[in-house]
PDB file of N, CA and C in Angstrom:
ATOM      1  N   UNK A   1       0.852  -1.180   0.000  1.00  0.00           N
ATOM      2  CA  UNK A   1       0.000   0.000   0.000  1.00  0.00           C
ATOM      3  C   UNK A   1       0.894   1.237   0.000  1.00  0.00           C
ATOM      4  N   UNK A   2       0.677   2.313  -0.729  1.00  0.00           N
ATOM      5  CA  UNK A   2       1.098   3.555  -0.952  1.00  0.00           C
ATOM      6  C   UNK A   2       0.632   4.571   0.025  1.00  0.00           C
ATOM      7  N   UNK A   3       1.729   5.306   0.115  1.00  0.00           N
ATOM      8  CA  UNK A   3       0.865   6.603   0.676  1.00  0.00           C
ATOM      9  C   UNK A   3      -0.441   6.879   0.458  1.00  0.00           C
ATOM     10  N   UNK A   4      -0.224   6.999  -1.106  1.00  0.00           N
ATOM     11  CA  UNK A   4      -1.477   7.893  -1.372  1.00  0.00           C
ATOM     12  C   UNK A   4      -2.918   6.842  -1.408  1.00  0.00           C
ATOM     13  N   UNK A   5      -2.335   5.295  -1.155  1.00  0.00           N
ATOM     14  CA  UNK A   5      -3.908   4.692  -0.802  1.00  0.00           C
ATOM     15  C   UNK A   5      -4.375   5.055   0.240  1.00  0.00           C
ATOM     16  N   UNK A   6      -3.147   5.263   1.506  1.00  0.00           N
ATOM     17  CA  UNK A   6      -3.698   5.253   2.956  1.00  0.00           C
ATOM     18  C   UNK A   6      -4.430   7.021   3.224  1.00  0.00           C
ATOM     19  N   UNK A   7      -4.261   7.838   2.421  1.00  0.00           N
ATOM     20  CA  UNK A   7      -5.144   9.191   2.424  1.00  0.00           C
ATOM     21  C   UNK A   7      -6.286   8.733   1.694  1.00  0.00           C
ATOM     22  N   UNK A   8      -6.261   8.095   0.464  1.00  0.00           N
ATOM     23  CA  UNK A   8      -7.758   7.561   0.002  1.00  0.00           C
ATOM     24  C   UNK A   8      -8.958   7.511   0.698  1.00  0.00           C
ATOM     25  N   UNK A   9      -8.207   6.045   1.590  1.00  0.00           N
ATOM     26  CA  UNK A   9      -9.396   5.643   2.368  1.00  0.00           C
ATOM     27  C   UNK A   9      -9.485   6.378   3.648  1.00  0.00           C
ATOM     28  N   UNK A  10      -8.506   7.141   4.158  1.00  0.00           N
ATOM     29  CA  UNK A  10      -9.306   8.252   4.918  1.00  0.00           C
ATOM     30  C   UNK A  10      -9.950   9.591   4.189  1.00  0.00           C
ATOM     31  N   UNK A  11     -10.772   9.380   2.932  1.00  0.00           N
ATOM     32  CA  UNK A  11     -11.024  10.343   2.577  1.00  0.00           C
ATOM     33  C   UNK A  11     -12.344   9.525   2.644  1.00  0.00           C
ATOM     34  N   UNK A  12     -12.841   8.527   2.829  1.00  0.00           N
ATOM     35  CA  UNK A  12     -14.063   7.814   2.531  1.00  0.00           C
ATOM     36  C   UNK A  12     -14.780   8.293   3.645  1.00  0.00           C
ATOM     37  N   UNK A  13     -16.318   9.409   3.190  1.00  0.00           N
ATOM     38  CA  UNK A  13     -16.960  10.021   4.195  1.00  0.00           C
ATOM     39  C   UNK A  13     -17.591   9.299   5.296  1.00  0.00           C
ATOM     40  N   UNK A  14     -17.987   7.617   4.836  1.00  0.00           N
ATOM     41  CA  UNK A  14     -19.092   7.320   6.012  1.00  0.00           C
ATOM     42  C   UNK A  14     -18.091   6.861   7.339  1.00  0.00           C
ATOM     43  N   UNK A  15     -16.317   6.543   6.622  1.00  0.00           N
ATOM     44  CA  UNK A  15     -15.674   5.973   7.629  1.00  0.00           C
ATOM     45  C   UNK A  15     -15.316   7.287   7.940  1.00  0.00           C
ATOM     46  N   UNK A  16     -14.980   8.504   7.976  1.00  0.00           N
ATOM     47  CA  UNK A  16     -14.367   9.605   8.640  1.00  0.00           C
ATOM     48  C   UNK A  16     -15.865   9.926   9.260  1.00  0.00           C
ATOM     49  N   UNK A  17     -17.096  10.059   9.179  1.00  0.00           N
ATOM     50  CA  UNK A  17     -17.940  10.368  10.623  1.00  0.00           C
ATOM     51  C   UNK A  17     -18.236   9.475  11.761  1.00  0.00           C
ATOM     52  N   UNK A  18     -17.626   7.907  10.933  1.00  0.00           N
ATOM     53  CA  UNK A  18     -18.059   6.959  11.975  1.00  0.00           C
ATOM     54  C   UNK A  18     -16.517   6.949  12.967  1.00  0.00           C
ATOM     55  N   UNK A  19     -15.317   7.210  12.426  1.00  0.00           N
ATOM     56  CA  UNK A  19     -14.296   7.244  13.631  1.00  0.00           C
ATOM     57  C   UNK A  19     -14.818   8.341  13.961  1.00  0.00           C
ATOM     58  N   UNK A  20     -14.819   9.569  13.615  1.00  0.00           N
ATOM     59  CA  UNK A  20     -15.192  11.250  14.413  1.00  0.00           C
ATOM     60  C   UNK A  20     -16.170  10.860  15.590  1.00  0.00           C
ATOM     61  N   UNK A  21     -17.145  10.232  14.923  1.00  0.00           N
ATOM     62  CA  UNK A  21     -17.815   9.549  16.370  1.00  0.00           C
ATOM     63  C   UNK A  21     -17.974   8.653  17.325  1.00  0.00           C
ATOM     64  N   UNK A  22     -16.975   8.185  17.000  1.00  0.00           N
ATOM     65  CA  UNK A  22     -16.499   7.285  17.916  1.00  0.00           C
ATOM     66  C   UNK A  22     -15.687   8.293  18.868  1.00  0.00           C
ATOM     67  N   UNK A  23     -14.407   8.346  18.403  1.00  0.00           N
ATOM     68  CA  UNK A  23     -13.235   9.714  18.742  1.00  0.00           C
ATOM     69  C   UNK A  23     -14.460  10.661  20.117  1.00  0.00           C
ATOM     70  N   UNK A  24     -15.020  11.171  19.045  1.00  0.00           N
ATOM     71  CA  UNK A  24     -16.381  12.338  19.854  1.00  0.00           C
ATOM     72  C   UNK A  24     -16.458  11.865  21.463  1.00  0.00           C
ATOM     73  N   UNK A  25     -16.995  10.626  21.545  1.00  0.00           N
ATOM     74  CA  UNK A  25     -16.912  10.414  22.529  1.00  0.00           C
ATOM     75  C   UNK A  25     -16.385  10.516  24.027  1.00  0.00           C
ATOM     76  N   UNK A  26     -14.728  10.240  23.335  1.00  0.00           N
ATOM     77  CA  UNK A  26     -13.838  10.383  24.728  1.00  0.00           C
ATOM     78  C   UNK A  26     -13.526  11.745  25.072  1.00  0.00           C
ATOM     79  N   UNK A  27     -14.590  12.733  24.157  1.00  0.00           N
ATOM     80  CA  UNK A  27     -14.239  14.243  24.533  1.00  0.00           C
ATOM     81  C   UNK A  27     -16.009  14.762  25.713  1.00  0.00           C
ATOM     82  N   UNK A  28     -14.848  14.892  26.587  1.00  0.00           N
ATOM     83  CA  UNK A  28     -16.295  15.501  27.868  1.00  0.00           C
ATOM     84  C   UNK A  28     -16.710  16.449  27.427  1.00  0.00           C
ATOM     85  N   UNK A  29     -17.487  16.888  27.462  1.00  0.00           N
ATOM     86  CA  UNK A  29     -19.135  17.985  26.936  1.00  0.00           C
ATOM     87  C   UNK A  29     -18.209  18.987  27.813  1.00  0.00           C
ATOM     88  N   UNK A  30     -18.118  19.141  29.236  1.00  0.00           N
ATOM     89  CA  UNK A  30     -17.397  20.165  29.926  1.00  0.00           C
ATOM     90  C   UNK A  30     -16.065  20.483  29.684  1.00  0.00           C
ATOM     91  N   UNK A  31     -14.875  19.736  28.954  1.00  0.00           N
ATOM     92  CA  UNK A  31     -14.023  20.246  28.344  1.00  0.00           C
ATOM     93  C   UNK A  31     -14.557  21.568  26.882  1.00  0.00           C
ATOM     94  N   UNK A  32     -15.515  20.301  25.918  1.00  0.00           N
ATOM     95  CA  UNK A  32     -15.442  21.382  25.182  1.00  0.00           C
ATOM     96  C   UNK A  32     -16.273  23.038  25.399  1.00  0.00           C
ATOM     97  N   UNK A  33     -16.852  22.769  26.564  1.00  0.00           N
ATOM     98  CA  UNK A  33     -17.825  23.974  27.287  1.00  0.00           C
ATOM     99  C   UNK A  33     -16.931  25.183  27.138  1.00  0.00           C
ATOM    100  N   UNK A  34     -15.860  24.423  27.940  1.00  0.00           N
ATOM    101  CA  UNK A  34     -14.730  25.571  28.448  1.00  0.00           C
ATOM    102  C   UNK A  34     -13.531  26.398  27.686  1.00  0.00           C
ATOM    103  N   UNK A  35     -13.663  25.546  26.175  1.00  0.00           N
ATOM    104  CA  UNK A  35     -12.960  25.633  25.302  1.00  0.00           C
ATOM    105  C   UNK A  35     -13.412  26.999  24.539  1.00  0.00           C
ATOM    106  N   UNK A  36     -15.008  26.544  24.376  1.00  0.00           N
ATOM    107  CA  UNK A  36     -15.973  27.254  23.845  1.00  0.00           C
ATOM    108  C   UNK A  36     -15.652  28.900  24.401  1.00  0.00           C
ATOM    109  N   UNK A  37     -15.961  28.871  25.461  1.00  0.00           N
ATOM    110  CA  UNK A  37     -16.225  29.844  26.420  1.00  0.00           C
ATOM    111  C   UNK A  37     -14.883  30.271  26.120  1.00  0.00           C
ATOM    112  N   UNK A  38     -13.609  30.172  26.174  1.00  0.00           N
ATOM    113  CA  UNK A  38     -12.536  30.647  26.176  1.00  0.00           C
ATOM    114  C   UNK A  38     -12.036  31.122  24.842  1.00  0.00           C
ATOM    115  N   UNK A  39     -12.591  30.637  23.752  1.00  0.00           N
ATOM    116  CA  UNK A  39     -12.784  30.887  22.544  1.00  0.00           C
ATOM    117  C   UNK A  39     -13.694  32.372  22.218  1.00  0.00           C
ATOM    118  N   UNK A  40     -14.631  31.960  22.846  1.00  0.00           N
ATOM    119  CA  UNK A  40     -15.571  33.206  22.305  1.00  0.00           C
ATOM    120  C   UNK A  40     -14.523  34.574  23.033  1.00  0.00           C
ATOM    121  N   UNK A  41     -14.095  34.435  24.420  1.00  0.00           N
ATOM    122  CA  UNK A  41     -13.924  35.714  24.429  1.00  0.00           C
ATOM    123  C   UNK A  41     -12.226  35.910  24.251  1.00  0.00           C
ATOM    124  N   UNK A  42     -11.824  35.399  23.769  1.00  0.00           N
ATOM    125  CA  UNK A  42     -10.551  35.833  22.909  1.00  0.00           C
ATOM    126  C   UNK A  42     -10.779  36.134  21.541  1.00  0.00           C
ATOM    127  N   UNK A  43     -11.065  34.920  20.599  1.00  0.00           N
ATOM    128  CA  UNK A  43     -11.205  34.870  19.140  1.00  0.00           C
ATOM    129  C   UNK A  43     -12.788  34.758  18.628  1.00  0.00           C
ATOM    130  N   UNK A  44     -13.351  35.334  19.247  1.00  0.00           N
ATOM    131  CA  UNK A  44     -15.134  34.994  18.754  1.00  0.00           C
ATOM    132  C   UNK A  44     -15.833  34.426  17.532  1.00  0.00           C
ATOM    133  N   UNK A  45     -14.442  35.484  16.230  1.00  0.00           N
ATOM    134  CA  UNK A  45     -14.848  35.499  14.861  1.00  0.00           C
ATOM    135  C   UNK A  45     -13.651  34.586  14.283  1.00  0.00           C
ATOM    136  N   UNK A  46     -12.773  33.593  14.665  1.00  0.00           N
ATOM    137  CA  UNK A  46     -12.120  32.910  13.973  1.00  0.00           C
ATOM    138  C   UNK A  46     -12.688  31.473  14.142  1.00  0.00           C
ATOM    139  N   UNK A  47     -12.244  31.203  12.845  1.00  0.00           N
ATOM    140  CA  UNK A  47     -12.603  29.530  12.377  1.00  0.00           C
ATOM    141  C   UNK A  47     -12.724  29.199  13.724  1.00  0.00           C
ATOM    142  N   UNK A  48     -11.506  28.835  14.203  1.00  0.00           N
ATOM    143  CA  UNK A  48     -11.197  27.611  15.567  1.00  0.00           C
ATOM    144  C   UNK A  48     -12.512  27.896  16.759  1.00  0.00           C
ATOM    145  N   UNK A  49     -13.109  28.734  16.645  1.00  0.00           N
ATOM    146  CA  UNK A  49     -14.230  29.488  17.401  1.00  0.00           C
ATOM    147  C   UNK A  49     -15.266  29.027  16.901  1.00  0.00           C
ATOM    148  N   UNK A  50     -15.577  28.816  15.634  1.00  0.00           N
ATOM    149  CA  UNK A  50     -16.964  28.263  14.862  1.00  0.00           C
ATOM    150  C   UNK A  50     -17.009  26.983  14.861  1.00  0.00           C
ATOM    151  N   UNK A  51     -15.350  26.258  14.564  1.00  0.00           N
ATOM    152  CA  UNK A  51     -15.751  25.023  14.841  1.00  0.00           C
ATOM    153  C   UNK A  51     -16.287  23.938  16.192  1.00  0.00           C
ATOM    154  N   UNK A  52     -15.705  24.745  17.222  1.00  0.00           N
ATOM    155  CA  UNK A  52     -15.793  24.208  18.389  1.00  0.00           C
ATOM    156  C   UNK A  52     -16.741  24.632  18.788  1.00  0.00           C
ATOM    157  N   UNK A  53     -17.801  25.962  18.428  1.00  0.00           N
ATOM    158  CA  UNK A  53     -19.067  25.579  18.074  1.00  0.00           C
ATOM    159  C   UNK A  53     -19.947  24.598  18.259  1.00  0.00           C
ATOM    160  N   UNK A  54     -19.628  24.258  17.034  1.00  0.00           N
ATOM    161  CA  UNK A  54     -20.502  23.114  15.659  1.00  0.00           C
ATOM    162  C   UNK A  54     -19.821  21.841  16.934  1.00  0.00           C
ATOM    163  N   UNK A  55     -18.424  21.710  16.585  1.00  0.00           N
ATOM    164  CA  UNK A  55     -18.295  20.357  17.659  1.00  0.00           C
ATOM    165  C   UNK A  55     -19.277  20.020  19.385  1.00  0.00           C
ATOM    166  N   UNK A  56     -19.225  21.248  19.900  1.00  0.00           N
ATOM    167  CA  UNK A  56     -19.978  20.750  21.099  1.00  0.00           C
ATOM    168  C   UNK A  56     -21.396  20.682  20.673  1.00  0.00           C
ATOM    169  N   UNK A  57     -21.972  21.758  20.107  1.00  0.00           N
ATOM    170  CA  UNK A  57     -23.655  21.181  19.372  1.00  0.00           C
ATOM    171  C   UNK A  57     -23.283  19.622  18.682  1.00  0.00           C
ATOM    172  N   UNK A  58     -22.779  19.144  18.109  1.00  0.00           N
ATOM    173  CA  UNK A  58     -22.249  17.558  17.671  1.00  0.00           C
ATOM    174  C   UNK A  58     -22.576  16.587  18.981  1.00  0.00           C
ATOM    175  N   UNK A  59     -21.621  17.146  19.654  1.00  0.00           N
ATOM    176  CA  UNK A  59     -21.489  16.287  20.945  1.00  0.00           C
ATOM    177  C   UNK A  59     -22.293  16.064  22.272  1.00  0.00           C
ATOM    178  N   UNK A  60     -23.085  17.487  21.797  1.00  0.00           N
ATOM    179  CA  UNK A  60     -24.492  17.298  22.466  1.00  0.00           C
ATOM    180  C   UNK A  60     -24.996  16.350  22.277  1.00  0.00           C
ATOM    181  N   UNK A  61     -25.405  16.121  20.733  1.00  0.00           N
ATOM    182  CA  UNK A  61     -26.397  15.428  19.608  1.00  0.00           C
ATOM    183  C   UNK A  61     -26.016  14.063  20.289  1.00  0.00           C
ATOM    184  N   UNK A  62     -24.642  13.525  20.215  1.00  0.00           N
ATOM    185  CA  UNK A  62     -24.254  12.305  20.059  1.00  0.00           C
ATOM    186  C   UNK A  62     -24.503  11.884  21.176  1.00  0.00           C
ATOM    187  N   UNK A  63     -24.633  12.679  22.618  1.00  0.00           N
ATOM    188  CA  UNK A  63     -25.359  12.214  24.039  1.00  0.00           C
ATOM    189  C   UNK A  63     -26.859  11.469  23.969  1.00  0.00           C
ATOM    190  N   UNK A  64     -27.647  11.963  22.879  1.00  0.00           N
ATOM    191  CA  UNK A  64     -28.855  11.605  23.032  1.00  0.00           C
ATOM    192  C   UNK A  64     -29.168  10.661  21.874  1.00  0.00           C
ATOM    193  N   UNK A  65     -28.547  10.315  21.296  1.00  0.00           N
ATOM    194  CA  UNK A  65     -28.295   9.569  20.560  1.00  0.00           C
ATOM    195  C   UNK A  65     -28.544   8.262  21.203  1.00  0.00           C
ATOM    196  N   UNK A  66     -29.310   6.727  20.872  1.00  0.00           N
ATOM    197  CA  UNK A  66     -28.503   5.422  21.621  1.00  0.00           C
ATOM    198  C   UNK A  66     -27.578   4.549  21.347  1.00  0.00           C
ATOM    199  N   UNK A  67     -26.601   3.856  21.914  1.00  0.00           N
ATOM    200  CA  UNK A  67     -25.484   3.369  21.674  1.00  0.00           C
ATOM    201  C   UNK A  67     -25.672   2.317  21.376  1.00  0.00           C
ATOM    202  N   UNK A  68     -24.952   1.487  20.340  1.00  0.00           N
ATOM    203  CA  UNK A  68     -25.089   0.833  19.761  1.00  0.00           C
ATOM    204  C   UNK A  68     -24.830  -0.479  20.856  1.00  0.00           C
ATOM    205  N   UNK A  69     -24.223  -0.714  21.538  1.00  0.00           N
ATOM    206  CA  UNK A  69     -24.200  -1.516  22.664  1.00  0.00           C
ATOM    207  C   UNK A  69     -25.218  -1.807  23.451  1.00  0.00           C
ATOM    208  N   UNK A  70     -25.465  -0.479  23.688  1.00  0.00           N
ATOM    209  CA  UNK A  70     -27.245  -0.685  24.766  1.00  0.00           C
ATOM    210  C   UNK A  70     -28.108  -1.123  23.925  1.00  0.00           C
ATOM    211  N   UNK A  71     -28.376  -0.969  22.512  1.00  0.00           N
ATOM    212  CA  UNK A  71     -29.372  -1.858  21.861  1.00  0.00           C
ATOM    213  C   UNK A  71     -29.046  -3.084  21.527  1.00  0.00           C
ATOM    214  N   UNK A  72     -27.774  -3.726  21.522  1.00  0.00           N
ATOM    215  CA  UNK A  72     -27.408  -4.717  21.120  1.00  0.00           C
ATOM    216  C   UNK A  72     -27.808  -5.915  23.083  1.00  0.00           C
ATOM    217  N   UNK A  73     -27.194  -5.290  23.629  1.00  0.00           N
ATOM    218  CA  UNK A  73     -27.861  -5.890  24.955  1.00  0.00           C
ATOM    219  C   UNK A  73     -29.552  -5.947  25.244  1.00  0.00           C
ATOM    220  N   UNK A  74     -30.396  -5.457  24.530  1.00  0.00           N
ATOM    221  CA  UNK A  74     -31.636  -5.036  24.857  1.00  0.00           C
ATOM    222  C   UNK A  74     -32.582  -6.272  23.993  1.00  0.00           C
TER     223      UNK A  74
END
């Protein structure tokens, strides 16, 4: 395998949201709170500010979400 296979297949969208959400996970809602918050009042209007955003609304989402485990036990 080549370099440029191993960027390929991380370019394949359903596997880059299904690690992101996996990944998502081991990030606490109150880390990115604080990130947020520390963001807005330094850099309000830069990227790194919008995304971490969008990431904690994400990581909200993915709380209420059910896990694929708890239905598999059920």
């Amino acid at each position: 395998m080549t370099r440029a296979d191993g960027y390929k297949r991380a370019l394949e969208p359903m596997d880059a949201v299904l690690e992101l959400s996996r990944m998502a996970q081991f990030v606490g809602i109150e880390d990115i709170q604080t990130l947020v918050y520390d963001l807005e009042h330094t850099a309000p209007m830069s990227a790194e500010c919008a995304l971490a955003r969008a990431f904690l609304s994400w990581r909200k989402q993915l709380e209420q979400l059910p896990r694929a485990s708890k239905r598999d036990r059920e």
